[in-house]
Protein backbone atom coordinates (compact mmCIF):
# COMPACT_ATOMS: atom_id res chain seq x y z
CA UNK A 1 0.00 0.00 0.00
CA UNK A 2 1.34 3.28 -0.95
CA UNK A 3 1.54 7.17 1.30
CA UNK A 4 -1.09 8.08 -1.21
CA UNK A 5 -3.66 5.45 -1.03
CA UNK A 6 -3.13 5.28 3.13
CA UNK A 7 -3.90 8.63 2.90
CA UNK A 8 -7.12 9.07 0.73
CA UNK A 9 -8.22 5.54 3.05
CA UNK A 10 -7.16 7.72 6.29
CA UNK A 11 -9.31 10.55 5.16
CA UNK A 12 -12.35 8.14 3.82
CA UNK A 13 -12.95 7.22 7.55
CA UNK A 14 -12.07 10.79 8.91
CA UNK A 15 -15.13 11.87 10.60
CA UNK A 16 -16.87 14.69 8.61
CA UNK A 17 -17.49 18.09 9.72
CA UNK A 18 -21.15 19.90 9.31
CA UNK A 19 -20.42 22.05 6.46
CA UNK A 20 -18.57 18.65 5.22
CA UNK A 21 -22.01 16.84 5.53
CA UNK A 22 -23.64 19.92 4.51
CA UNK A 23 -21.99 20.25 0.92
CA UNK A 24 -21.99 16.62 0.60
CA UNK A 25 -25.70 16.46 0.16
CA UNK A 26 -25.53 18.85 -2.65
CA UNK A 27 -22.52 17.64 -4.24
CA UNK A 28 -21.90 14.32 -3.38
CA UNK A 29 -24.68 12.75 -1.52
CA UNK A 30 -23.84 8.62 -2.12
CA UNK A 31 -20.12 9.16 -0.52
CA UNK A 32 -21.09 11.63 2.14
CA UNK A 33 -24.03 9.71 3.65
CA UNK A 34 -21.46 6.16 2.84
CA UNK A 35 -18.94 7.71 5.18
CA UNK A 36 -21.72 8.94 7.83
CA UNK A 37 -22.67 5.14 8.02
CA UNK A 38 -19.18 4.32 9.57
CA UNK A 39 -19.65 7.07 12.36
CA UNK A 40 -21.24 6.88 15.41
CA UNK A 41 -25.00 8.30 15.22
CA UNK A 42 -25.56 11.89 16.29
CA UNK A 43 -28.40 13.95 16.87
CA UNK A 44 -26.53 16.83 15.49
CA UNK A 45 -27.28 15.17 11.93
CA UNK A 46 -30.58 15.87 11.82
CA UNK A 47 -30.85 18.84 14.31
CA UNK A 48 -28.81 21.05 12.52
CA UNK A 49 -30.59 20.74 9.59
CA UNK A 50 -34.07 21.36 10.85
CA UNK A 51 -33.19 24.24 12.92
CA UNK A 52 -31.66 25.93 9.68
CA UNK A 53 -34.96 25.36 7.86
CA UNK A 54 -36.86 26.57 10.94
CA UNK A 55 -34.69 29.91 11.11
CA UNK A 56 -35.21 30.56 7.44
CA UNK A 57 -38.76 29.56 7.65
CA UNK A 58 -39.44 32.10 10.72
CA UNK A 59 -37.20 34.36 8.58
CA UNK A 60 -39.39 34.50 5.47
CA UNK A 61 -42.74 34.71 7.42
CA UNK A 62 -41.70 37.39 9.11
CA UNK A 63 -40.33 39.82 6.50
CA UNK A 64 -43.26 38.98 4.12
CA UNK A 65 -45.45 40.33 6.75
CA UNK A 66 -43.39 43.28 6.45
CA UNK A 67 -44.68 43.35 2.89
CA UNK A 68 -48.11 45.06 2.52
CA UNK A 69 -48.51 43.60 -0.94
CA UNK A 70 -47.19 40.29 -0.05
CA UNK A 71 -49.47 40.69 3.14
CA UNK A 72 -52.76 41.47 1.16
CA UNK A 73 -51.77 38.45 -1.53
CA UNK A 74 -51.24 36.36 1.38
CA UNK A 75 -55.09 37.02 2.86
CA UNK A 76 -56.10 36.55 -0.13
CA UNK A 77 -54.42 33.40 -1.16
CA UNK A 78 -55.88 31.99 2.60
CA UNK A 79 -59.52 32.82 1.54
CA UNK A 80 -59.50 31.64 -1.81
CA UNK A 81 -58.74 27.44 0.03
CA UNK A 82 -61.43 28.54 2.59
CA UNK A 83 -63.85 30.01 -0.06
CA UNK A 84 -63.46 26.31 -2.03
CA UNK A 85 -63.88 24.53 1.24
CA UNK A 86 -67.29 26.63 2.22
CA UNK A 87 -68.48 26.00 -1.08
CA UNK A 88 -67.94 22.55 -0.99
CA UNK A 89 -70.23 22.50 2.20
CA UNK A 90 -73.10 24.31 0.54
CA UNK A 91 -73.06 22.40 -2.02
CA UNK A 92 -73.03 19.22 0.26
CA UNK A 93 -76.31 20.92 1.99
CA UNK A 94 -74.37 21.20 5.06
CA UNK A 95 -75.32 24.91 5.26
CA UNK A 96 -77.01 27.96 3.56
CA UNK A 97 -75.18 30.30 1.13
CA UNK A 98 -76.67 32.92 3.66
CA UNK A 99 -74.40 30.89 6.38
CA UNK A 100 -71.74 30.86 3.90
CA UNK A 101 -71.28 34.28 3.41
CA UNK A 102 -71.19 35.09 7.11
CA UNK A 103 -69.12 32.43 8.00
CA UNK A 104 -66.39 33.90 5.08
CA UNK A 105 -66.73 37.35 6.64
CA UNK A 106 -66.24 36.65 10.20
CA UNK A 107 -63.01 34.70 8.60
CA UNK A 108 -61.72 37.29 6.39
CA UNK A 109 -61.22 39.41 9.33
CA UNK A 110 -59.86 36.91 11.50
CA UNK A 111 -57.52 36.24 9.16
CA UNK A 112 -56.29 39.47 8.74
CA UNK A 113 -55.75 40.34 12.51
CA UNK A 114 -53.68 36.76 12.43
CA UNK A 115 -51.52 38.60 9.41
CA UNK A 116 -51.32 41.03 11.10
CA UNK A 117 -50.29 39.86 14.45
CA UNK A 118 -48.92 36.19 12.77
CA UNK A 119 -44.64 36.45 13.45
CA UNK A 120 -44.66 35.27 16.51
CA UNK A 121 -47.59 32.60 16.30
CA UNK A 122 -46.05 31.13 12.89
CA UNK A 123 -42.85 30.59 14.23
CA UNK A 124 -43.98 28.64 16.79
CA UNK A 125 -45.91 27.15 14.53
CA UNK A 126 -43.65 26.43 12.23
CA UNK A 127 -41.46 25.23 15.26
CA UNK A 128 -44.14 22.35 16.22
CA UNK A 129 -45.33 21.12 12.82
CA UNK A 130 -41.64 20.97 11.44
CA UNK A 131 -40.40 18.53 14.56
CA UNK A 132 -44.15 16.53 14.89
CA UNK A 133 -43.81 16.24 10.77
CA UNK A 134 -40.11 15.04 10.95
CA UNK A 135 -40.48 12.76 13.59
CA UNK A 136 -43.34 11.13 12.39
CA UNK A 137 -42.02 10.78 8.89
CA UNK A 138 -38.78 9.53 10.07
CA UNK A 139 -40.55 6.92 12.26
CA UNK A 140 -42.38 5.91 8.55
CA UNK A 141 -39.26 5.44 6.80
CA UNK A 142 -37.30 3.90 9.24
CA UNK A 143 -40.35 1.13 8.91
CA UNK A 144 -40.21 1.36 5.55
CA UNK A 145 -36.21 0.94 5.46
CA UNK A 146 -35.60 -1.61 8.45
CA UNK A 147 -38.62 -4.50 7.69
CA UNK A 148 -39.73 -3.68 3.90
CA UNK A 149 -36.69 -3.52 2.32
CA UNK A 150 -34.55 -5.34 5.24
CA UNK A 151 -32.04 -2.99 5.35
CA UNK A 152 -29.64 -3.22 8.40
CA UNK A 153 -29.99 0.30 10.37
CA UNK A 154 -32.02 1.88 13.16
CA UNK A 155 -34.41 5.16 13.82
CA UNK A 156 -31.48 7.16 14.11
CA UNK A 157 -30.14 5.93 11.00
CA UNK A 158 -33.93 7.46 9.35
CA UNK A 159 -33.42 10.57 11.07
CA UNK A 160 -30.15 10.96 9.54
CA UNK A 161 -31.04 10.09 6.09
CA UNK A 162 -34.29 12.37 6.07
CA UNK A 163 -32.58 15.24 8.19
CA UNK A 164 -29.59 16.21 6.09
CA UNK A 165 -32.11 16.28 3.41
CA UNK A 166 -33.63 19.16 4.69
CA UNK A 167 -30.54 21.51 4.02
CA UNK A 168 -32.46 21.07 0.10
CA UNK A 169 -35.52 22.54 1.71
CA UNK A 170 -33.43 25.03 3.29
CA UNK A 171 -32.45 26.56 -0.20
CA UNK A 172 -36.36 26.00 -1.36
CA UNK A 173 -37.05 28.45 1.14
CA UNK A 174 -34.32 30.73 0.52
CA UNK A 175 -34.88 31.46 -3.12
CA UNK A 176 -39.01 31.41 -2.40
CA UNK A 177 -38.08 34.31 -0.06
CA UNK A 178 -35.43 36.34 -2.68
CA UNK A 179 -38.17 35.61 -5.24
CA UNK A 180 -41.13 37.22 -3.18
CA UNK A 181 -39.01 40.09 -1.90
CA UNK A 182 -37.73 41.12 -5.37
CA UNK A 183 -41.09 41.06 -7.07
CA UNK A 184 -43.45 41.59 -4.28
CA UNK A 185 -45.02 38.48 -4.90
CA UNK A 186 -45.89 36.06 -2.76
CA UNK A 187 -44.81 32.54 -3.74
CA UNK A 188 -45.87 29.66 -1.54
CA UNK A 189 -44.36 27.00 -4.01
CA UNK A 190 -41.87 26.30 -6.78
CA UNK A 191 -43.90 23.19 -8.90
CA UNK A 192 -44.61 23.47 -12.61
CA UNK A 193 -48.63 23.77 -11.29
CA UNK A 194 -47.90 26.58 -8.96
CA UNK A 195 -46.06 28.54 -12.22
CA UNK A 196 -48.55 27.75 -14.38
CA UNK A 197 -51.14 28.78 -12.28
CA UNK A 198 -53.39 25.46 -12.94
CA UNK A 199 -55.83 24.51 -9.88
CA UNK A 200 -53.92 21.70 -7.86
CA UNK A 201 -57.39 20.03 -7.14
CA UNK A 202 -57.73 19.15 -10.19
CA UNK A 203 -55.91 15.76 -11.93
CA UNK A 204 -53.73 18.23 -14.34
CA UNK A 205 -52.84 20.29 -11.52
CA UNK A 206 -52.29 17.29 -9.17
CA UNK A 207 -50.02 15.69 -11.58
CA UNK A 208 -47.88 19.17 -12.49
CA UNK A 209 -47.74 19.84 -8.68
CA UNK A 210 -45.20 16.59 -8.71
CA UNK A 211 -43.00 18.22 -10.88
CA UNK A 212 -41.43 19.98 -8.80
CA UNK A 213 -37.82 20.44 -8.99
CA UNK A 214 -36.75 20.77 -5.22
CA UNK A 215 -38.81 18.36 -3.62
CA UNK A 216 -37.81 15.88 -6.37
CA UNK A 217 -34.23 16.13 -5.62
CA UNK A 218 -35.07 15.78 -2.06
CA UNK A 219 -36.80 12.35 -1.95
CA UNK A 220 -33.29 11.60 -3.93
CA UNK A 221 -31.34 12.31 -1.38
CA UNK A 222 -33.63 10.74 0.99
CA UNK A 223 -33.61 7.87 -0.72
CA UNK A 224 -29.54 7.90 -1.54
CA UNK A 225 -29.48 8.43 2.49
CA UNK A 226 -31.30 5.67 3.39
CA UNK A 227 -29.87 3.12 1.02
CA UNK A 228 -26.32 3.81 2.64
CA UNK A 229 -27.40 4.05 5.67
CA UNK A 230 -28.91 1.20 6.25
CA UNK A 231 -25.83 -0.76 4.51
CA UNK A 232 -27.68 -1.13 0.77
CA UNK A 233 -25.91 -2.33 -1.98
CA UNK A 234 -28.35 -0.43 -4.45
CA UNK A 235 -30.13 2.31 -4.49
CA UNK A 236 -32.98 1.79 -6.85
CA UNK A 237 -35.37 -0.23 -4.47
CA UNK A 238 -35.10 2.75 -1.98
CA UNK A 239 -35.75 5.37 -4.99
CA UNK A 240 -38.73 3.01 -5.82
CA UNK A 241 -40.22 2.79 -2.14
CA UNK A 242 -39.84 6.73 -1.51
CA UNK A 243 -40.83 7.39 -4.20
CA UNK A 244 -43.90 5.36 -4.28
CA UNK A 245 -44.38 5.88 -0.45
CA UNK A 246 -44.76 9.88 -1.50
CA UNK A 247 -46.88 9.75 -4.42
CA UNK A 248 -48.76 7.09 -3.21
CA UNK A 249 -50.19 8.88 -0.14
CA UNK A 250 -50.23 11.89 -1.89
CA UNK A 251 -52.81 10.21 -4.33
CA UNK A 252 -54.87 8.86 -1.66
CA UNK A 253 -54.80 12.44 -0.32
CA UNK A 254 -56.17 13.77 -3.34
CA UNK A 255 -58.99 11.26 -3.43
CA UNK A 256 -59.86 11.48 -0.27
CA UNK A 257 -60.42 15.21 -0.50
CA UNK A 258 -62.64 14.96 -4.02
CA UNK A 259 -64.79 13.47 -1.21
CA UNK A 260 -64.29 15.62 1.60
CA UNK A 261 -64.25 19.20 0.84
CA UNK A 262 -62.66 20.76 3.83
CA UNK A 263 -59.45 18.61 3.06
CA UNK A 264 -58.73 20.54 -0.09
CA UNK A 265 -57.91 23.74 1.21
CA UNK A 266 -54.58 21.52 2.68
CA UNK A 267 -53.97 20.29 -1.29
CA UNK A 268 -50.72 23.23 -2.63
């Protein structure tokens, strides 16, 4: 064995820092999360991660508050779900357009005082659903990874996997926020549906919501994360069950709320 191959060997098991990790999952995901299998698990892994995308999240909902145009597009875009929803219901006969139009008034203006007055409550929103949502999901693939696909690692393994992911989301939000900002538009997405304006509650819009550049790249990573992670030789099966796991439940979603109208103003 020569100096040079000792060394590249001595710095293959050299534990990696967390900007190393960091700009491993945008430039070289398969070796970066292959060398994270041979350390010892750490919560920092995942925390970091999520506490970057809860910063920036907080970050952005803040200063487009700050926005009066952003601010009235943002009422706006909240009514509009809430609008389909009460429809829905009057159609259904569960109450009278009279009822309907009170019921949107008394919301309109309690959305706008929670505009208004929404920094602090959506960061600590934000806060909750972002660790209940991670957790959760985790927990899902970590089923999915240890007795579908028999792979040999634990919850923490999951975490891993699905948490440095979330640096991608992290630059999602990021550019969403430049984006707003520099046109005074509020954008709440980055699909081909949300660009092209089509309704997402309908199939064309469903299907063109998918294509969406970030959040395809991060079920990649995911799924490059979790295949070397839990010691796979290949990746495909794991690109396959993410994959499926996410449109899958995001079909019965969609089906489910063609039935129940007050699910679709949760459909983006």
């Amino acid at each position: 064995m020569n100096n040079e191959t000792l060394y590249n060997e001595t710095n293959y098991h050299e534990k990696l820092s967390i900007t190393d990790k960091m700009a491993g999952v945008f430039t070289e995901p398969s070796k970066t999360f292959e060398r994270i299998s041979n350390e010892n698990p750490s919560f920092i892994n995942w925390l970091i991660p999520i506490l970057s995308l809860i910063i920036c999240s907080a970050l952005m909902s803040f200063l487009i508050l700050k926005n009066p145009v952003i601010k009235y597009q943002a009422v706006e875009k909240q009514m509009e779900r809430i609008e389909v929803s009460v429809a829905g219901a009057v159609e259904a006969g569960q109450m009278t357009q009279e009822q309907a139009d009170a019921q949107l008034e008394d919301i309109r203006t309690r959305v706008e005082q929670q505009v208004e007055s929404g920094a602090i409550s959506n960061s600590i929103a934000i806060v909750v659903v972002t660790f209940v949502m991670f957790f959760v999901i985790a927990g899902v693939l970590f089923l999915l990874a240890k007795f579908l696909l028999k792979g040999d690692g634990n919850y923490s393994s999951a975490m891993t996997a699905y948490g440095l992911a979330y640096y991608i989301l992290v630059v999602q939000v990021i550019i969403m926020l430049i984006y707003s900002l520099a046109t005074d538009s509020l954008i709440s997405a980055t699909s081909v549906a949300y660009f092209l304006g089509t309704d997402t509650k309908t199939i064309t819009g469903f299907l063109l919501n998918k294509i969406d550049p970030f959040t395809i790249w991060f079920y990649a990573v995911v799924s490059i994360g979790l295949a070397k992670l839990f010691k796979s030789t290949t990746t495909g099966k794991y690109f396959i069950a993410v994959f499926g796991l996410w449109l899958g439940f995001s079909t019965l979603f969609f089906i489910a709320a063609q039935q129940l109208p007050l699910l679709q103003m949760f459909i983006q």
